[in-house]
Every structure is written in structure tokens, then in C-alpha cells.
Protein backbone atom coordinates (compact mmCIF):
# COMPACT_ATOMS: atom_id res chain seq x y z
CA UNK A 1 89.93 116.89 124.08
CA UNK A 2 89.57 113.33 125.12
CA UNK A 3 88.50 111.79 121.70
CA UNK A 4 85.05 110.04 122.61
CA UNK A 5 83.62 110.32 119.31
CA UNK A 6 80.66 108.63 120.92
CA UNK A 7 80.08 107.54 124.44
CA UNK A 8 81.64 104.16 123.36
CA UNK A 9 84.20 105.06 120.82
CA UNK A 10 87.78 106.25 121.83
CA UNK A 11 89.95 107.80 119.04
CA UNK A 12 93.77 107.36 120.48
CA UNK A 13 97.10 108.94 118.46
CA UNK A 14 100.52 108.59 119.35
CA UNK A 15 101.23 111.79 120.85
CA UNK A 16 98.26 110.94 123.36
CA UNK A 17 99.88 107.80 124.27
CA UNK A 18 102.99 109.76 125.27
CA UNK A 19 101.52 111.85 127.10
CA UNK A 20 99.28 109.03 129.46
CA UNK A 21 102.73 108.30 130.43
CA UNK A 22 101.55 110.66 133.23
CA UNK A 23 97.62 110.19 133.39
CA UNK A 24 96.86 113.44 135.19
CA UNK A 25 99.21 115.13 132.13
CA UNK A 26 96.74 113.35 129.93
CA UNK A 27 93.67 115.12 131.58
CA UNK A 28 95.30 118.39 131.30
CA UNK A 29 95.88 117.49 127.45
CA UNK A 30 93.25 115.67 126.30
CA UNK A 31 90.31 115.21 128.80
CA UNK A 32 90.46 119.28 129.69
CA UNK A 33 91.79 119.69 126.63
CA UNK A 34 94.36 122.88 127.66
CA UNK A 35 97.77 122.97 126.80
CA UNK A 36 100.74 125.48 126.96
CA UNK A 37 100.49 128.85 125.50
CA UNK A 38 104.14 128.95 124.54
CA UNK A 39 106.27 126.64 122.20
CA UNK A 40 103.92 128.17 119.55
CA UNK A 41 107.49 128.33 116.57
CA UNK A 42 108.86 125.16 117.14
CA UNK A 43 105.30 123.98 116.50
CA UNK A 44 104.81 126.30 113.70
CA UNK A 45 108.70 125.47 112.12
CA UNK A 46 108.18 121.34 112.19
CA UNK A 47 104.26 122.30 110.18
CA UNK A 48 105.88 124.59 108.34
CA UNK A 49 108.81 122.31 106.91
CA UNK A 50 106.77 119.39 107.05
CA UNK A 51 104.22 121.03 104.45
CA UNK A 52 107.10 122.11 102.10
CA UNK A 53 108.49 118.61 102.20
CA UNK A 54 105.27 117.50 101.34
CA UNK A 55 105.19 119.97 98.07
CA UNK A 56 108.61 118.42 97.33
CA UNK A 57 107.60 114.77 97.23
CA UNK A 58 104.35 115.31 95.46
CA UNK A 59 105.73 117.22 92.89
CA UNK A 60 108.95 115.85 92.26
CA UNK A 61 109.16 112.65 93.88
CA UNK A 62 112.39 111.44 94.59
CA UNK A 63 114.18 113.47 91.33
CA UNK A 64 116.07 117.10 91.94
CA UNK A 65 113.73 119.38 93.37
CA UNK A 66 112.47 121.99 90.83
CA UNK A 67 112.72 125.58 90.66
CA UNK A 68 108.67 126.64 90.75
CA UNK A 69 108.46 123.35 93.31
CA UNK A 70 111.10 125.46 95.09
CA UNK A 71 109.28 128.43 95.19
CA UNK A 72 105.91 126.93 95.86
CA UNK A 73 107.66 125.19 98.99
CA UNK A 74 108.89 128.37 100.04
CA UNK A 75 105.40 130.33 100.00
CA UNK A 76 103.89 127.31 101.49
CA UNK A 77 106.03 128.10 104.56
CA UNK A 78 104.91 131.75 104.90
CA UNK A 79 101.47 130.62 104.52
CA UNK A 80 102.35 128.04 107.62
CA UNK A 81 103.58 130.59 109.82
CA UNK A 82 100.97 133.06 108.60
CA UNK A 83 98.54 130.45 110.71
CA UNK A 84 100.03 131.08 114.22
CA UNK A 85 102.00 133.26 116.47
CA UNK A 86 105.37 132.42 116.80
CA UNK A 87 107.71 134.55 119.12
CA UNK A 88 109.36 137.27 117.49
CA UNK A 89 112.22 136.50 119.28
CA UNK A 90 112.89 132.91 118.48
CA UNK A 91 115.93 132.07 115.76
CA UNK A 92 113.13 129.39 113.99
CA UNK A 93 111.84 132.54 111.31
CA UNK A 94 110.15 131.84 107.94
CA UNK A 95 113.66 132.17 106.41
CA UNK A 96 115.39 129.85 108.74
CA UNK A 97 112.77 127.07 107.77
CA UNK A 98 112.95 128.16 104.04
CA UNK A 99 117.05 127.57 104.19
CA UNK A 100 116.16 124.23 105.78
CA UNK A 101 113.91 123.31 103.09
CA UNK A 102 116.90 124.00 100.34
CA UNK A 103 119.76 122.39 102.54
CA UNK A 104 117.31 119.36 102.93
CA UNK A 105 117.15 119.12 99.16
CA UNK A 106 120.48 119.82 98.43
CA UNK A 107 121.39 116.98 101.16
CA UNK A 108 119.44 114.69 99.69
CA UNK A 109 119.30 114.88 96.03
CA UNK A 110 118.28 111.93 94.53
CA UNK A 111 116.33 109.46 96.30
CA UNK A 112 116.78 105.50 95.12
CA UNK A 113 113.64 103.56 95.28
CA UNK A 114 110.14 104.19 95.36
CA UNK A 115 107.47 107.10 97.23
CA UNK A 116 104.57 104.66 98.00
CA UNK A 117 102.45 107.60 100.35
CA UNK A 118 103.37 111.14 101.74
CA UNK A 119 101.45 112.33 104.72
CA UNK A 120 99.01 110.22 104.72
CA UNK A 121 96.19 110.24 107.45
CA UNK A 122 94.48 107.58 108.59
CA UNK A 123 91.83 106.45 111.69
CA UNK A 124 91.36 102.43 111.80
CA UNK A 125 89.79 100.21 114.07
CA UNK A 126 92.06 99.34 116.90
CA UNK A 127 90.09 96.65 118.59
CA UNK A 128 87.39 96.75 121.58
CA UNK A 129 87.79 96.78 125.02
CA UNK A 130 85.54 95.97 128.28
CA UNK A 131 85.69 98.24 131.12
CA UNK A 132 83.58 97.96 133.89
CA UNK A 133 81.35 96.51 132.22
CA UNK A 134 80.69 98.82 129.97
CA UNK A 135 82.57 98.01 125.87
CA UNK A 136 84.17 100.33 124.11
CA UNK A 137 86.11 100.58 120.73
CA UNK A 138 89.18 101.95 119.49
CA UNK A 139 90.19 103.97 116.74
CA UNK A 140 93.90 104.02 115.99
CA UNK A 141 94.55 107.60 113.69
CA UNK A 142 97.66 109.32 113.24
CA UNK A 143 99.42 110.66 109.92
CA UNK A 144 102.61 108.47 108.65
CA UNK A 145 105.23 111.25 107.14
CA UNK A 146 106.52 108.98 103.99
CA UNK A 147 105.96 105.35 102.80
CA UNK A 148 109.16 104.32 100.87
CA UNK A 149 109.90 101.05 98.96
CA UNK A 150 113.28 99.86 98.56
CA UNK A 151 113.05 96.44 96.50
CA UNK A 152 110.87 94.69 98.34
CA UNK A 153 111.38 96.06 101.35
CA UNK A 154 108.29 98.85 103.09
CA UNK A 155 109.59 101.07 104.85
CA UNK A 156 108.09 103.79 107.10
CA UNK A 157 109.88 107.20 107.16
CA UNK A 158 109.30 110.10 109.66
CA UNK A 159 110.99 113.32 109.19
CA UNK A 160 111.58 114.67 113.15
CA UNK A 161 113.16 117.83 113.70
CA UNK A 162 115.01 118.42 117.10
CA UNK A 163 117.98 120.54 118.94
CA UNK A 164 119.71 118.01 120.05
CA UNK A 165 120.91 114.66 118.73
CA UNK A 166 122.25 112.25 121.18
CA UNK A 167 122.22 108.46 122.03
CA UNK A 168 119.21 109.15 124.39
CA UNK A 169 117.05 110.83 121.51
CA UNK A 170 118.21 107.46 119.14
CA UNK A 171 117.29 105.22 121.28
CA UNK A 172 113.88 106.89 122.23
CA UNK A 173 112.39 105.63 119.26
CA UNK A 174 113.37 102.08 119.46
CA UNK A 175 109.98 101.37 120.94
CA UNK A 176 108.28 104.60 119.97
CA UNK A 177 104.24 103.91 120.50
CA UNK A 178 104.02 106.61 116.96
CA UNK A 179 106.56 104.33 114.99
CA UNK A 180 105.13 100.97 115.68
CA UNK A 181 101.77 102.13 115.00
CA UNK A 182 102.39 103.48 111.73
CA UNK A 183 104.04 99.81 110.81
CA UNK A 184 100.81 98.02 112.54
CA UNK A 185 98.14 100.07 110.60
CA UNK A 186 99.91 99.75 107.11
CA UNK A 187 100.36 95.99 107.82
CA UNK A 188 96.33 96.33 108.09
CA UNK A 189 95.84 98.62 105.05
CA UNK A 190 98.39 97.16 102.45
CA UNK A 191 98.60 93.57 103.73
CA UNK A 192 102.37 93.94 103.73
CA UNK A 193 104.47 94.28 106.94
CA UNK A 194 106.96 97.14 106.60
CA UNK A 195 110.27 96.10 107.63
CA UNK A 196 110.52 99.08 110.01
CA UNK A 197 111.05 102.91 110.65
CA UNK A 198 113.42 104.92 109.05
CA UNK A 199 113.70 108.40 111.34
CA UNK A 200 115.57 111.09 109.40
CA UNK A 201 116.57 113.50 112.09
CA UNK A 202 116.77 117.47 111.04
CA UNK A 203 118.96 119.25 113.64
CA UNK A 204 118.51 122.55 114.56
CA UNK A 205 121.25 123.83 116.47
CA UNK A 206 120.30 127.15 117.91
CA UNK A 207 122.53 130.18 117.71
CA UNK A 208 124.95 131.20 120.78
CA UNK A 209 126.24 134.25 122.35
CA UNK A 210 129.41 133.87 120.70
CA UNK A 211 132.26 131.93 118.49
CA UNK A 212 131.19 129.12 115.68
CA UNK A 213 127.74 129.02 116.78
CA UNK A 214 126.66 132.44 116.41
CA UNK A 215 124.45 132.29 113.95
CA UNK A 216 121.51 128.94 113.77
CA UNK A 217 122.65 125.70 111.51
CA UNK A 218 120.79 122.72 110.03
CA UNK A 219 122.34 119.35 110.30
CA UNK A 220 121.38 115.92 108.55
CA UNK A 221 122.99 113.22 110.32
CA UNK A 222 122.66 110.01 108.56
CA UNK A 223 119.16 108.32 108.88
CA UNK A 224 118.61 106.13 111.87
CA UNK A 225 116.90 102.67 110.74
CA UNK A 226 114.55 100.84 113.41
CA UNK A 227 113.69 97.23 112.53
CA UNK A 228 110.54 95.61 113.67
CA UNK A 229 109.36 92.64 113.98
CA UNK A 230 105.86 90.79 113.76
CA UNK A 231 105.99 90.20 117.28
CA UNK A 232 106.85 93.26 118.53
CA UNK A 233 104.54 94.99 116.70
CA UNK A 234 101.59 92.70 117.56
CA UNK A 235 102.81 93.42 121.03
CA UNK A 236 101.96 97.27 120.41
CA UNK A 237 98.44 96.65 120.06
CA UNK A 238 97.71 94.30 123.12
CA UNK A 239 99.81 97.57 124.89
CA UNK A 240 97.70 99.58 123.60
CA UNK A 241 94.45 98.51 123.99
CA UNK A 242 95.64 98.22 128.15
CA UNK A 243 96.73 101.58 128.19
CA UNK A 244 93.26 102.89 126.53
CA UNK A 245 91.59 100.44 129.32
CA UNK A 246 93.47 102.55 131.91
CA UNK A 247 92.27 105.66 130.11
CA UNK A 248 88.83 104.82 129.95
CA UNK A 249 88.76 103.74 133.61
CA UNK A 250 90.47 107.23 134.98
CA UNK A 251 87.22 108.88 132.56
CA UNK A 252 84.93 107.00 134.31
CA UNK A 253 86.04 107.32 138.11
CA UNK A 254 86.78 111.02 137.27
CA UNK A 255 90.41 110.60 138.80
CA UNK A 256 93.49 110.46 137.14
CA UNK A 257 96.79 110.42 139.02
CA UNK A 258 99.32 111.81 138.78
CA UNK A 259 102.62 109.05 137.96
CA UNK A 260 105.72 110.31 136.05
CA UNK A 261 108.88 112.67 137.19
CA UNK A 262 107.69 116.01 136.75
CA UNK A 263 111.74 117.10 135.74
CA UNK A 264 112.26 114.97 132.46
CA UNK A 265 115.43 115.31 129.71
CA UNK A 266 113.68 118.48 128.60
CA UNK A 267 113.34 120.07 131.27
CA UNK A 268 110.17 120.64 133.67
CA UNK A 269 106.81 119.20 132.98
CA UNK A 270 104.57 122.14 131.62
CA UNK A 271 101.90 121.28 133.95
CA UNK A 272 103.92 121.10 137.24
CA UNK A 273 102.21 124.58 138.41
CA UNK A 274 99.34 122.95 137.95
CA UNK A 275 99.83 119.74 139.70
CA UNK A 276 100.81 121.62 143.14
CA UNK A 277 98.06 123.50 143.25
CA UNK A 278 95.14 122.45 145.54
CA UNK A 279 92.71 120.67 143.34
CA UNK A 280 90.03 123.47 143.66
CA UNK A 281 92.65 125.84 142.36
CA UNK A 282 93.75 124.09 139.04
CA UNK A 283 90.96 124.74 136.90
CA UNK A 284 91.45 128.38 137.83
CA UNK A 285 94.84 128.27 136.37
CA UNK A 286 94.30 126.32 133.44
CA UNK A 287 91.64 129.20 132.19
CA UNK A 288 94.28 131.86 132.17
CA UNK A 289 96.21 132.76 129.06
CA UNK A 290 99.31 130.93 130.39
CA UNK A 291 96.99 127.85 128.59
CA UNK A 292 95.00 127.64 125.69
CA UNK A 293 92.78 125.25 123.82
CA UNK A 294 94.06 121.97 122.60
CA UNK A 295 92.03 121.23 118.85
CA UNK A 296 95.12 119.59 117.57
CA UNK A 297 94.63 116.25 115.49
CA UNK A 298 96.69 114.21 113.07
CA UNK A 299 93.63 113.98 110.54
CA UNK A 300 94.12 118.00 109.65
């Protein structure tokens, strides 16, 4: 739901941002607070490894993963999946995500440097805004993946799994609203400005009807380092702060239009049936089980 916590306090993450690239999507998300019914294992699968990989770091750092860390990572990924409904159909099982989990290990190995954090949530004060006449403030929250120190050097690391790996997908995170907000907010915390992101991508290539791909891999590619610096990441604030002026002035006015290309790299927007519908219409449509609650948040 749209994250008043008061009627002056707006709590903002980076997967909201995204999504007020289109402000009417960002209704449908956030302000209505319904989103797709389906997508529910690749949701489940990126929890799922993410928790395991979280075992792994707490436990054993940056040495060789243990056996019993093994095997606690492993039941940590049935009790993910135990959590939701994924499709019985899709390739992304319990055992797929376990294998991932071992061939991420194996992979790695031994990490050089230092684990500073690992999935660490946070909510900090963004700034305040005036909008109509009427101020609010701004909480910044999210949850950064890894922290990792390299000499002197901060570095923040997000594990992202995908299907695809291409020069479009690198360069989407060169100014990634998620990536430069991790940097500003541990620049707040710590006092020290990382030196960037460091996005490990985790490649799921999905099985095919026939020949070398018949069965589902898991690829590592090497890491893909984004540098930042002060000014661009003081930049992402002022951003921001505008876009969560636009927000608040769509809450207040009740509309919220409708601006992006509905047919995007992956495919259709989710809410395009909606958006054709006459207005008195939509809210029909969003109550059927085609939707279903949004209570999503980085703090869980």
C-alpha cells in the first residue's frame, strides 16, 4: 500500500520508485495496493536463495562453506517455498534452487576481503518535502544484500538472479534508483562513501524443448562493478525527493496518469487489462483472483 505511515510521513523503497516510472502502475501497486497473482516461483526462488546465501555468509563468512551450513541452507529453502505457492509447473523447484545454492559455493569458494553486513534492513530519513502547502517527510528503507570491504575500499554487493544476461540488463543498473540508494544511506550510517555496487548476476537459463538446453542451468558470469561518485549519488536524493513530490501530489488530487509504454523488454505491463478498462470498471477487476494483496516490504 502507499506507505503513509502517518498523514505526513512517506516511506519510499526502490522497487516503488521503479514502478512510479508509470504513476497509474504505482496506484495499482502501492496506493491500491494489488498486484499480479502469478510470478509467485520466481518470487519464491530469488527469497528462497537469497535466505540460504544469507545462512552461508553468517555462518561461514567468506571461508568454504560447511557441511551442516550446507544442510541448514538447504532446509532453509524448503522452509522458503513452504511460505508460498509456486506453480507446479515451473522448472524453479526447491531442488533447482538447492543446486544453485551448491554451484554458487562451489563458484565462489573463497572470498578475499572482508563481510562488513549481510541483509541488512534499514528505514532513514530521506529529507522533507512541501506540497501544496502541506510538508511531508521521507523515509528512505530498503535491505542492502552484502557490505564487502576490500582494503579500503566499501563496496555494496547485490546478488540478482535473472534469465537473461545481456548488455541491456548491464547497463540497467548503471543508474539503478535501488543501487545508489544503498551507497547514499550507508554514506549516512557509516560515514564512509562506498566506492560503488558490485551486482553478481545468477543466471537461470530455463530448460527447452530440445538439444543442450533440455534440462535448466545456473550460470555465474563474472561480477559487474558500478562506480559512483559523490555527485551522482547526491544527485539521487534531490531525484528522489521530486519524484516523491510527484507522488504525493497524484495522492492528493486522487489522479494518477498513466505515462510509460505498456510493452517493455519483458514483455506486457501486468496492468494493461486494467488500464483499458473504463475507469468504473477497474476496481472490479483488480478484486478478482487474477490480483491479490500487495504486503510486501524490504524491512521483513
Amino acid at each position: 500500500m502507499l506507505s503513509l505511515l502517518d498523514k505526513n510521513t512517506l516511506a519510499i523503497d526502490g522497487s516503488g520508485l521503479k514502478l512510479a516510472t508509470c504513476l497509474r502502475r504505482y496506484q495499482i501497486a502501492y496506493n491500491d495496493g494489488r498486484i499480479p497473482t502469478g510470478g509467485r516461483s520466481a518470487l519464491l526462488a530469488g527469497s528462497a536463495l537469497h535466505a540460504a546465501l544469507r545462512i552461508k555468509y553468517e555462518t561461514d563468512a567468506y571461508q568454504q562453506v560447511k557441511e551442516a551450513t550446507r544442510k541448514a541452507a538447504h532446509a532453509t529453502i524448503q522452509k522458503e517455498f513452504a511460505k508460498g505457492t509456486p506453480d507446479p509447473e515451473d522448472w524453479r523447484t526447491p531442488q533447482r534452487i538447492q543446486e544453485t545454492f551448491d554451484l554458487y559455493c562451489k563458484h565462489y569458494g573463497r572470498r578475499v576481503g572482508n563481510l562488513i553486513a549481510i541483509e541488512m534492513p534499514f528505514c532513514h530519513p530521506l529529507g522533507s518535502i512541501l506540497v501544496d502547502g502541506t510538508k511531508y517527510h521521507i523515509l528512505w528503507q530498503g535491505r542492502i544484500d552484502r557490505v564487502h570491504q576490500q582494503g579500503s575500499q566499501i563496496w555494496i554487493c547485490d546478488w540478482k538472479t535473472t534469465t537473461r544476461f545481456d548488455y541491456a540488463w548491464q547497463s540497467d543498473w548503471e543508474l539503478d534508483v535501488g543501487q545508489l540508494g544503498y551507497c547514499w544511506y550507508w554514506q549516512q550510517h557509516s560515514g564512509q562513501k562506498p566506492v560503488g555496487s558490485m551486482i553478481t548476476p545468477i543466471i537461470w537459463r530455463p530448460p527447452t524443448a530440445s538439444g543442450k538446453s533440455k534440462f535448466p542451468r545456473t550460470e555465474f558470469p563474472n561480477e559487474c562493478p558500478y562506480l559512483y561518485t559523490q555527485e551522482r549519488i547526491d544527485e539521487w536524493r534531490q531525484n528522489v525527493l521530486g519524484l516523491c513530490a510527484i507522488i504525493l501530489q497524484c495522492h492528493q488530487s486522487g489522479h494518477w496518469p498513466a505515462l510509460s509504454s505498456c510493452i517493455g523488454r519483458y514483455g506486457r505491463c501486468a496492468y494493461l487489462d486494467v488500464c483499458t478498462l473504463p475507469q468504473a470498471e477497474r476496481q472490479k477487476l483488480l478484486a478478482t483472483n487474477q490480483f491479490q494483496k500487495n504486503d510486501w516490504t524490504p524491512l521483513q
